[in-house]
N, C-alpha and C. Protein backbone atom coordinates (compact mmCIF):
# COMPACT_ATOMS: atom_id res chain seq x y z
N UNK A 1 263.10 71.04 84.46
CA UNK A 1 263.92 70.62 85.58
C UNK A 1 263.09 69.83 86.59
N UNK A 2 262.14 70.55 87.24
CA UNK A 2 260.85 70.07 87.78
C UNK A 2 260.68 68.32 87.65
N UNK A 3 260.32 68.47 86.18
CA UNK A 3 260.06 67.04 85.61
C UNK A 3 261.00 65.50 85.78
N UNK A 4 262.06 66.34 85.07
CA UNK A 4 263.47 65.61 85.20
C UNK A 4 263.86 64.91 87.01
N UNK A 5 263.42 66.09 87.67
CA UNK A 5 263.76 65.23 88.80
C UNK A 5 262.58 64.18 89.85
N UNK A 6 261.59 64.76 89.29
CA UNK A 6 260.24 63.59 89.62
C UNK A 6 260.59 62.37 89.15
N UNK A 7 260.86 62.33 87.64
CA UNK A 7 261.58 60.96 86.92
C UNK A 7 262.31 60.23 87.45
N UNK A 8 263.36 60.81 88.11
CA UNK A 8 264.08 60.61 88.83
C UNK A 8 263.87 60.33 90.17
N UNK A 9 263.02 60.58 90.70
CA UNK A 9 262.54 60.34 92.22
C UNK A 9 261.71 59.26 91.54
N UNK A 10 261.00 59.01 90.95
CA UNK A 10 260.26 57.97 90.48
C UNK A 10 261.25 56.36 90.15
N UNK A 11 262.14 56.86 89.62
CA UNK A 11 263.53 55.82 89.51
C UNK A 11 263.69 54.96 90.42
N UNK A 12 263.88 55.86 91.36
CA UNK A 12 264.56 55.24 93.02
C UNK A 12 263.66 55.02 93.36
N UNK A 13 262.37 55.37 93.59
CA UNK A 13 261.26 54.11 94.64
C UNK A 13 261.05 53.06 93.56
N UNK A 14 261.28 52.91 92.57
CA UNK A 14 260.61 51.96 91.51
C UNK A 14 261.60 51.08 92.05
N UNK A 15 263.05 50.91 91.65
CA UNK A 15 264.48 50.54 92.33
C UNK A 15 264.21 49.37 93.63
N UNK A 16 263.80 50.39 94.58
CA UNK A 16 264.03 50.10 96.07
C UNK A 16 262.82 49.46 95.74
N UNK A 17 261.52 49.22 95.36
CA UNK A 17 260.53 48.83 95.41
C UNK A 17 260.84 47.49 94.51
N UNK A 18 261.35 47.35 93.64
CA UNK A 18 261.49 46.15 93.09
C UNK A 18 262.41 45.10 93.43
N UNK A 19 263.82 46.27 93.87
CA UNK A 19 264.87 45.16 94.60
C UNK A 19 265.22 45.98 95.89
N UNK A 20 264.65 45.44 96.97
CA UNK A 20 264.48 46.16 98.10
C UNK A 20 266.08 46.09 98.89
N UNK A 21 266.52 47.18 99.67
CA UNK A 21 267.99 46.16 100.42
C UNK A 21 267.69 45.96 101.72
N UNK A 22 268.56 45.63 102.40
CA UNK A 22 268.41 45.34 103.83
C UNK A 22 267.53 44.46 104.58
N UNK A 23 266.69 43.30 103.35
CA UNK A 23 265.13 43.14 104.09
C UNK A 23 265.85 41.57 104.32
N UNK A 24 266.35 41.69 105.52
CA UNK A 24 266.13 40.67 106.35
C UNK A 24 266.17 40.97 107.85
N UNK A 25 266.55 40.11 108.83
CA UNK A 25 266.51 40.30 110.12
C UNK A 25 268.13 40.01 110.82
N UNK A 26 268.61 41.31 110.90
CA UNK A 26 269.99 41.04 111.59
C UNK A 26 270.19 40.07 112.54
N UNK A 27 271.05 39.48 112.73
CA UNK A 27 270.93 38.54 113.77
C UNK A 27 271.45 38.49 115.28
N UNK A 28 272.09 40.08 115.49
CA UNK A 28 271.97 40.66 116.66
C UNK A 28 271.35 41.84 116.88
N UNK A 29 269.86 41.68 116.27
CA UNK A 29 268.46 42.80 116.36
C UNK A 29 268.23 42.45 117.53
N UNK A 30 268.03 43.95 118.45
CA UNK A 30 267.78 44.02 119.85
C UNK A 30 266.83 44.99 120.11
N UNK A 31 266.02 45.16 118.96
CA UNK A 31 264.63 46.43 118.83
C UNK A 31 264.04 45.53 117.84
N UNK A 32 262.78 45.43 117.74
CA UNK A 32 261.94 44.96 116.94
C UNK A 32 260.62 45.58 117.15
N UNK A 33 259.89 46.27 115.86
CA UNK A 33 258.74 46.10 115.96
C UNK A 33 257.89 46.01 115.05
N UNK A 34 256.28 45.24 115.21
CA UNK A 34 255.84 45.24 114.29
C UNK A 34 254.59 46.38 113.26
N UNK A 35 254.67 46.82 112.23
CA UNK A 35 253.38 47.98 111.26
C UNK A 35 253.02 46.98 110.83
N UNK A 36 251.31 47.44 110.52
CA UNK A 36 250.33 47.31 109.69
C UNK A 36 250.04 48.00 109.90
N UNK A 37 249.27 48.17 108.10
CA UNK A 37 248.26 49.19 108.05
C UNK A 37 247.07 48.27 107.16
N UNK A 38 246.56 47.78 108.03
CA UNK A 38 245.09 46.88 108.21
C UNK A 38 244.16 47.21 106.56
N UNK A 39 244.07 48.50 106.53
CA UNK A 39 243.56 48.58 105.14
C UNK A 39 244.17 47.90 103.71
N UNK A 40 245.04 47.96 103.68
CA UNK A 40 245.67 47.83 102.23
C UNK A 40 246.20 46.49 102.63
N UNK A 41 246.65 45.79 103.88
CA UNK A 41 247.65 44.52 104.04
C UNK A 41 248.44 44.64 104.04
N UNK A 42 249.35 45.66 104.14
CA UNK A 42 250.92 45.86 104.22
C UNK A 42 250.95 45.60 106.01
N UNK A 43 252.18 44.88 105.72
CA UNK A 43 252.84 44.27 106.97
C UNK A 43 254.24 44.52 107.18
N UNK A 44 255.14 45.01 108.37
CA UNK A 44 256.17 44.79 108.17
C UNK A 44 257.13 44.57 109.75
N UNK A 45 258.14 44.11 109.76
CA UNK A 45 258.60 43.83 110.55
C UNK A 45 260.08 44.75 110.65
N UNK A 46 260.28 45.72 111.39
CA UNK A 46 261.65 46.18 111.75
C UNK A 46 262.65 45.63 112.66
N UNK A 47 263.83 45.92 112.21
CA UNK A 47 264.60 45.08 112.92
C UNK A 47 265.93 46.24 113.27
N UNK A 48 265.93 46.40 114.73
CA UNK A 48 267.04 47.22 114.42
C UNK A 48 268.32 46.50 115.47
N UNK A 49 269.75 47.02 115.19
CA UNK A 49 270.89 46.95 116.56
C UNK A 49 271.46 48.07 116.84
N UNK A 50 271.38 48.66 117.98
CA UNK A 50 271.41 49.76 118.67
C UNK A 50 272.25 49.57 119.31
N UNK A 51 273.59 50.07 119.50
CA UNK A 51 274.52 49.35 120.31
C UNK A 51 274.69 51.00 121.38
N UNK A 52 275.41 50.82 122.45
CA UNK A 52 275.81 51.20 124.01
C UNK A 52 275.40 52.91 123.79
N UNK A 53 276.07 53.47 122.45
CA UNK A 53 275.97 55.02 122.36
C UNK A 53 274.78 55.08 121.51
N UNK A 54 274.01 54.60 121.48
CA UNK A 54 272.55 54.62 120.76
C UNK A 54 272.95 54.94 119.15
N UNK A 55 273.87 54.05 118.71
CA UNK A 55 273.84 54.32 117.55
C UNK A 55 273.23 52.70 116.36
N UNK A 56 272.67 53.71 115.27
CA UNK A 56 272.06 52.01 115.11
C UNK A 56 272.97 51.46 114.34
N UNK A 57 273.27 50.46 114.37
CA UNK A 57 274.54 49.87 113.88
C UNK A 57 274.06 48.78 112.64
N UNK A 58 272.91 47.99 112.66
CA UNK A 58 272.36 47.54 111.78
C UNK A 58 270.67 47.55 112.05
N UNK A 59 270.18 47.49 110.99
CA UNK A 59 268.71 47.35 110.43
C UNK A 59 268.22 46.71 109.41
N UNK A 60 267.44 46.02 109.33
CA UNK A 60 266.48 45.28 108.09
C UNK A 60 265.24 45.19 108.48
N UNK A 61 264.53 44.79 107.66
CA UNK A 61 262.84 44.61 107.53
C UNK A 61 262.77 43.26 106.92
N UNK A 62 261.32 42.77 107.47
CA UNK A 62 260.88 41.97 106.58
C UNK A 62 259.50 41.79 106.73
N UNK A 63 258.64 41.51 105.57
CA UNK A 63 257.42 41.31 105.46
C UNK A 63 257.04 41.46 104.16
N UNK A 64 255.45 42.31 104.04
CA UNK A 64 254.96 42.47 102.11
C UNK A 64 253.79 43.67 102.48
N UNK A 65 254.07 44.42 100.95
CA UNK A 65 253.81 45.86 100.80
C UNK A 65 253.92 45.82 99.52
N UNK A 66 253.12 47.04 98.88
CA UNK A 66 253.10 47.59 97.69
C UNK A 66 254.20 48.29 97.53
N UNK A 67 254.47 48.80 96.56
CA UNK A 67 255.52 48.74 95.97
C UNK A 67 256.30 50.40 96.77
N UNK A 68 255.29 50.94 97.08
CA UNK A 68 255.74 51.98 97.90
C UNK A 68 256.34 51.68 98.93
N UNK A 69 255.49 51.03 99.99
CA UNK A 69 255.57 50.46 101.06
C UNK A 69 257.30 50.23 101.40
N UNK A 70 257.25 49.00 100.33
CA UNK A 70 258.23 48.57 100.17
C UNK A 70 259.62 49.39 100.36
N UNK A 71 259.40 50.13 99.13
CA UNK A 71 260.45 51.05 98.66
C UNK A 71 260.85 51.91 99.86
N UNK A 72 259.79 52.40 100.80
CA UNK A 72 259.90 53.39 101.89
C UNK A 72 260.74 52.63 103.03
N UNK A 73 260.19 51.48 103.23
CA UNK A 73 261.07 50.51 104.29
C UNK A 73 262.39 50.44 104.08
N UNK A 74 262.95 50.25 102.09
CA UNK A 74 264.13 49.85 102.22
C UNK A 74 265.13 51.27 102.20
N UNK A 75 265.06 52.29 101.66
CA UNK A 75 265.25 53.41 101.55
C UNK A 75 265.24 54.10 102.95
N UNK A 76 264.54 53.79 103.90
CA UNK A 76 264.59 53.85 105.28
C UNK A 76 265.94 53.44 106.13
N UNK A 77 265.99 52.37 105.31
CA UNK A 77 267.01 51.41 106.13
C UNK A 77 268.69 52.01 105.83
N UNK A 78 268.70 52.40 104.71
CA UNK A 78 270.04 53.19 104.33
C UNK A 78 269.83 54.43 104.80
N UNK A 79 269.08 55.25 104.91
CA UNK A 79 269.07 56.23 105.51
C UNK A 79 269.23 56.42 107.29
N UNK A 80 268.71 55.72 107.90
CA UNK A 80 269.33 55.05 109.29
C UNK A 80 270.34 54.54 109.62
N UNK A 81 270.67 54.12 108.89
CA UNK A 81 272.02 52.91 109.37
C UNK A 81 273.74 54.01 109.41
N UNK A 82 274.06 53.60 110.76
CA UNK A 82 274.61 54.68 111.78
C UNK A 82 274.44 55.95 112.15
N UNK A 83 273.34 55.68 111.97
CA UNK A 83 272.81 57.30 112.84
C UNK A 83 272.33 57.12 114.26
N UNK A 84 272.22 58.16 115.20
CA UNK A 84 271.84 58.42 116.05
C UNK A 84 270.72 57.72 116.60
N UNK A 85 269.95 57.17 117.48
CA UNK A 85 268.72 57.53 117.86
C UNK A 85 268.41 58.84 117.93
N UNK A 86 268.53 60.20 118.43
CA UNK A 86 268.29 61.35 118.15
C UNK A 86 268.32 61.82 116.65
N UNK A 87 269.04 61.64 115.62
CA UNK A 87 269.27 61.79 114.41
C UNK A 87 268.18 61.17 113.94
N UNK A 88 267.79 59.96 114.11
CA UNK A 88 266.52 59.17 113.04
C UNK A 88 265.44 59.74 114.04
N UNK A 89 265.25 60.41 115.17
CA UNK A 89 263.84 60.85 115.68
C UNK A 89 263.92 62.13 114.74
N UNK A 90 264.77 62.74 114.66
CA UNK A 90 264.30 63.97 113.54
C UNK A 90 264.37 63.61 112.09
N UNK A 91 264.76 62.74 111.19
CA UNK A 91 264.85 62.33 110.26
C UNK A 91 263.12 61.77 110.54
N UNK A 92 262.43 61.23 111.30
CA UNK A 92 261.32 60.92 111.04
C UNK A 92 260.31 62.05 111.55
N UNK A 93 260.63 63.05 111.78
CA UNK A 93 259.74 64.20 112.17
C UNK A 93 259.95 64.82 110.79
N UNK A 94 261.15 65.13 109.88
CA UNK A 94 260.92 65.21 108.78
C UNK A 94 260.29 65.13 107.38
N UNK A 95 260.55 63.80 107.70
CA UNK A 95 259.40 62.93 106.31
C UNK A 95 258.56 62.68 106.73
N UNK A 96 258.11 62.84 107.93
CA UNK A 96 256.34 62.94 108.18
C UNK A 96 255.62 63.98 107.40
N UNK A 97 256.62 65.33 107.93
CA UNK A 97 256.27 66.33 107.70
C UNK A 97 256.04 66.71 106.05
N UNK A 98 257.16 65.56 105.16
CA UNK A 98 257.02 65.99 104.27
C UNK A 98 256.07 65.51 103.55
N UNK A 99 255.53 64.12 103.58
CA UNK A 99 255.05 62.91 103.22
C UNK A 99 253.55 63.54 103.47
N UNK A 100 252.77 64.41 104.58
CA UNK A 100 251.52 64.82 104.60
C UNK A 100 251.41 65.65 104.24
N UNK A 101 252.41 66.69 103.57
CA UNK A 101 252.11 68.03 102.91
C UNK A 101 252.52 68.96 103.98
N UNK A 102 252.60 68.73 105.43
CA UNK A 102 253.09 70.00 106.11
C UNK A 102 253.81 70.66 105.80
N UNK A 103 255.20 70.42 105.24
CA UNK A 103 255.95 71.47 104.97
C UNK A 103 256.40 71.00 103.39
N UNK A 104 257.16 71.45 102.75
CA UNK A 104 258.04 71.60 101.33
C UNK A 104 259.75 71.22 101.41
N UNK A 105 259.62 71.76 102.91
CA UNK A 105 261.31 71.84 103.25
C UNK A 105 261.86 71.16 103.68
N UNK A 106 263.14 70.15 104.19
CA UNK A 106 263.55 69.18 105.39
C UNK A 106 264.40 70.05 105.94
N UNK A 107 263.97 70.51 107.22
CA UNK A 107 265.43 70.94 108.12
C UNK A 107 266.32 70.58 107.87
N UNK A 108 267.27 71.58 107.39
CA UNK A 108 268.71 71.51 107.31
C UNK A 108 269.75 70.95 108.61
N UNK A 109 269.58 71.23 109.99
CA UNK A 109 269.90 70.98 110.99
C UNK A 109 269.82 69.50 111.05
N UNK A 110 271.19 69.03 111.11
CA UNK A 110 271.27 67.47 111.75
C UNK A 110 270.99 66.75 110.70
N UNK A 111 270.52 67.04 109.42
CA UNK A 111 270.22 66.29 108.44
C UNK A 111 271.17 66.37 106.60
N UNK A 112 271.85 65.27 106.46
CA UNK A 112 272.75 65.70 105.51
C UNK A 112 271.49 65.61 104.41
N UNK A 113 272.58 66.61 103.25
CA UNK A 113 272.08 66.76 102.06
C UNK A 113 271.63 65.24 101.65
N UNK A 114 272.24 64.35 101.22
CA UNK A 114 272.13 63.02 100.82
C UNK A 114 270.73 62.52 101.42
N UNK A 115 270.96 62.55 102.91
CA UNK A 115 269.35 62.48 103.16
C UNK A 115 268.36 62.77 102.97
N UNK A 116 268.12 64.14 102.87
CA UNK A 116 267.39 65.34 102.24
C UNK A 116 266.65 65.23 100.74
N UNK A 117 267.72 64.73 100.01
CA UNK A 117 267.45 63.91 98.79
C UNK A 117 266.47 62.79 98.90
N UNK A 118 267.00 61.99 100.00
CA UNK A 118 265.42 60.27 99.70
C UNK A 118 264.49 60.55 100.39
N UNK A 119 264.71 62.02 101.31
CA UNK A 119 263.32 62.03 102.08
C UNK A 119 262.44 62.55 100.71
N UNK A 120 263.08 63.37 99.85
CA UNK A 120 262.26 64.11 99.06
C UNK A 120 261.38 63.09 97.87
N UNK A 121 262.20 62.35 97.79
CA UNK A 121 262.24 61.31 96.85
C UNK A 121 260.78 60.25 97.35
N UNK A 122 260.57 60.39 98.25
CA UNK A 122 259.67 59.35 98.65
C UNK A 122 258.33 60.67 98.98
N UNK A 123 258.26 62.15 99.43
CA UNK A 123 257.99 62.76 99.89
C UNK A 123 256.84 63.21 98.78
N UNK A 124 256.48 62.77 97.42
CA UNK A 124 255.94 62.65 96.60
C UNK A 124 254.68 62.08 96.91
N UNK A 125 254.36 61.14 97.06
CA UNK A 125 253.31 60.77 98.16
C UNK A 125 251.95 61.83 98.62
N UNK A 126 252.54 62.50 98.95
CA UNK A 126 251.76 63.46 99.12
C UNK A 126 250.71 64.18 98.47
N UNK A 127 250.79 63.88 96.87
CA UNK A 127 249.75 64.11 96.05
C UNK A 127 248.74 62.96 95.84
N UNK A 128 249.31 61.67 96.82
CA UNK A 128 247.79 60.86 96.73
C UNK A 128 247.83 60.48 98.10
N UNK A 129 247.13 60.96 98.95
CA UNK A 129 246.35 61.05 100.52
C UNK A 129 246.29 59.44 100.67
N UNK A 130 245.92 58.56 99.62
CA UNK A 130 245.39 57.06 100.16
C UNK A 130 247.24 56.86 99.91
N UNK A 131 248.05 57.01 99.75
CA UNK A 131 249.64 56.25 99.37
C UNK A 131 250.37 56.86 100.95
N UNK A 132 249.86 57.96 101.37
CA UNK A 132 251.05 58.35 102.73
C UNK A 132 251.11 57.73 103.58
N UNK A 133 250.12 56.58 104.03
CA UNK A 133 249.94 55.73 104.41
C UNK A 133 251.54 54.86 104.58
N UNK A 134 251.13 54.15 103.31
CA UNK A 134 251.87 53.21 102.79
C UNK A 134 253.54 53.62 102.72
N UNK A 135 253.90 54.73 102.32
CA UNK A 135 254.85 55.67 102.57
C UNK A 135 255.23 55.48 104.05
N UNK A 136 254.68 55.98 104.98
CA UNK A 136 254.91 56.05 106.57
C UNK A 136 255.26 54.65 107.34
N UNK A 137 254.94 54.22 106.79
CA UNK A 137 253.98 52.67 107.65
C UNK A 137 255.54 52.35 108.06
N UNK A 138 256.67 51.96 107.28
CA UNK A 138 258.03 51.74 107.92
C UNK A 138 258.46 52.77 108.90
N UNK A 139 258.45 53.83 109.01
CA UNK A 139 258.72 54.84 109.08
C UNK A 139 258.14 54.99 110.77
N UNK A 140 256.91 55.01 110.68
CA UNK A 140 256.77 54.49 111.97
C UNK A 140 256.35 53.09 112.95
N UNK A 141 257.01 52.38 112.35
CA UNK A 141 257.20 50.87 112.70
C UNK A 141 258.90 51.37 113.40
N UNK A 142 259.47 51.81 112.65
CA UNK A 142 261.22 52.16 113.31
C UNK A 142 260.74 53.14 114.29
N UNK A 143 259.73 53.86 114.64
CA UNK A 143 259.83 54.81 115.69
C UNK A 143 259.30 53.96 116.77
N UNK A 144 258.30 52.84 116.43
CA UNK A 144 257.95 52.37 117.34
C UNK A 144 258.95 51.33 118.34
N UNK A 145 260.01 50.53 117.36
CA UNK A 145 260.87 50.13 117.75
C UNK A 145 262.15 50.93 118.88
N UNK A 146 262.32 52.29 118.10
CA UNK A 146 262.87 52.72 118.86
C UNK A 146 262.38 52.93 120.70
N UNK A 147 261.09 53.35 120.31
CA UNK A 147 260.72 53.53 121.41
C UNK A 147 260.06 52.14 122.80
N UNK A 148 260.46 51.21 121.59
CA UNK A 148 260.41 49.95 122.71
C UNK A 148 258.87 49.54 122.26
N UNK A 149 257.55 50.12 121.24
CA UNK A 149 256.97 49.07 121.32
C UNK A 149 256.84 48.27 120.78
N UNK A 150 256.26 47.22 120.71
CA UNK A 150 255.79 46.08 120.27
C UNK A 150 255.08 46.32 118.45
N UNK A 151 254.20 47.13 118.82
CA UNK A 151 253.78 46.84 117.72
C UNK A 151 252.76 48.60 117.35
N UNK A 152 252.13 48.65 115.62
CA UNK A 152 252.11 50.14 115.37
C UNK A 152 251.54 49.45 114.07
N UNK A 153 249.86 50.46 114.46
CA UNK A 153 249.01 50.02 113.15
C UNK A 153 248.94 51.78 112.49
N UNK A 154 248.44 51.66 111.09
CA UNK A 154 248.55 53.32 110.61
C UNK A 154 246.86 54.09 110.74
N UNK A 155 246.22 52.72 111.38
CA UNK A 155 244.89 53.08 111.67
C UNK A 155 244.61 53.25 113.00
């Protein structure tokens, strides 16, 4: 079972990593910010629209990443898109958590099953220390946006 669903988590970043969605720049993006992570060359650009009740209404990325990278940005982007600002600050306290090994689990609270699923899915990572990186790097490029800055290196 174990196996079967690694395969399967392996599926979907391969997927999102080869045909990424969302990776362009909305054209009423009113959050932007920019990740690198200086070591490897992954670059990326978030793009979000946040409209009146802080909900994000659209998102895309654009830039270049390994295939993780990648996959984490676009898989990001469906997983955000109409949620909360409060909802994606715990959705990214989550897959932090899961992505460095802190925990095994994603809070159930505020977070649907469906979600729970791609955090896990990407949350693999975690058995190679040099990839969480690359994993995160979108991840907190959208936190940085949220929070208004400019820009967010993983070094």
């Amino acid at each position: 079972m174990f196996d079967e669903l690694r395969d399967l988590y392996q599926e979907v970043i391969l997927d999102h990593g080869k045909n990424p969605r969302n990776r362009h720049a909305p054209p009423d993006a009113n959050r932007q910010a920019i990740g690198k992570n200086p070591v490897c060359g992954d670059a990326f650009i978030i793009y979000l629209t946040v409209d009146d009740q802080a909900v994000v209404r659209d998102v895309g990325f654009k830039g270049e990443g390994c295939a993780i990278s990648t996959a984490s940005a676009s898989m990001m982007t469906e997983i955000v898109k109409g949620k909360t600002v409060d909802q994606i600050a715990r959705l990214f306290t989550a897959f932090h958590a899961l992505a460095t090994g802190e925990t095994d689990e994603v809070p159930s609270e505020g977070i649907g099953p469906d979600d729970v699923d791609r955090l896990h899915a990407l949350a693999g990572v975690r058995q190679f220390p040099v990839r969480v990186k690359c994993a995160t790097l979108a991840w907190h490029t959208l936190q940085a946006a949220m929070d208004g800055k400019q820009s967010v290196s993983t070094e």
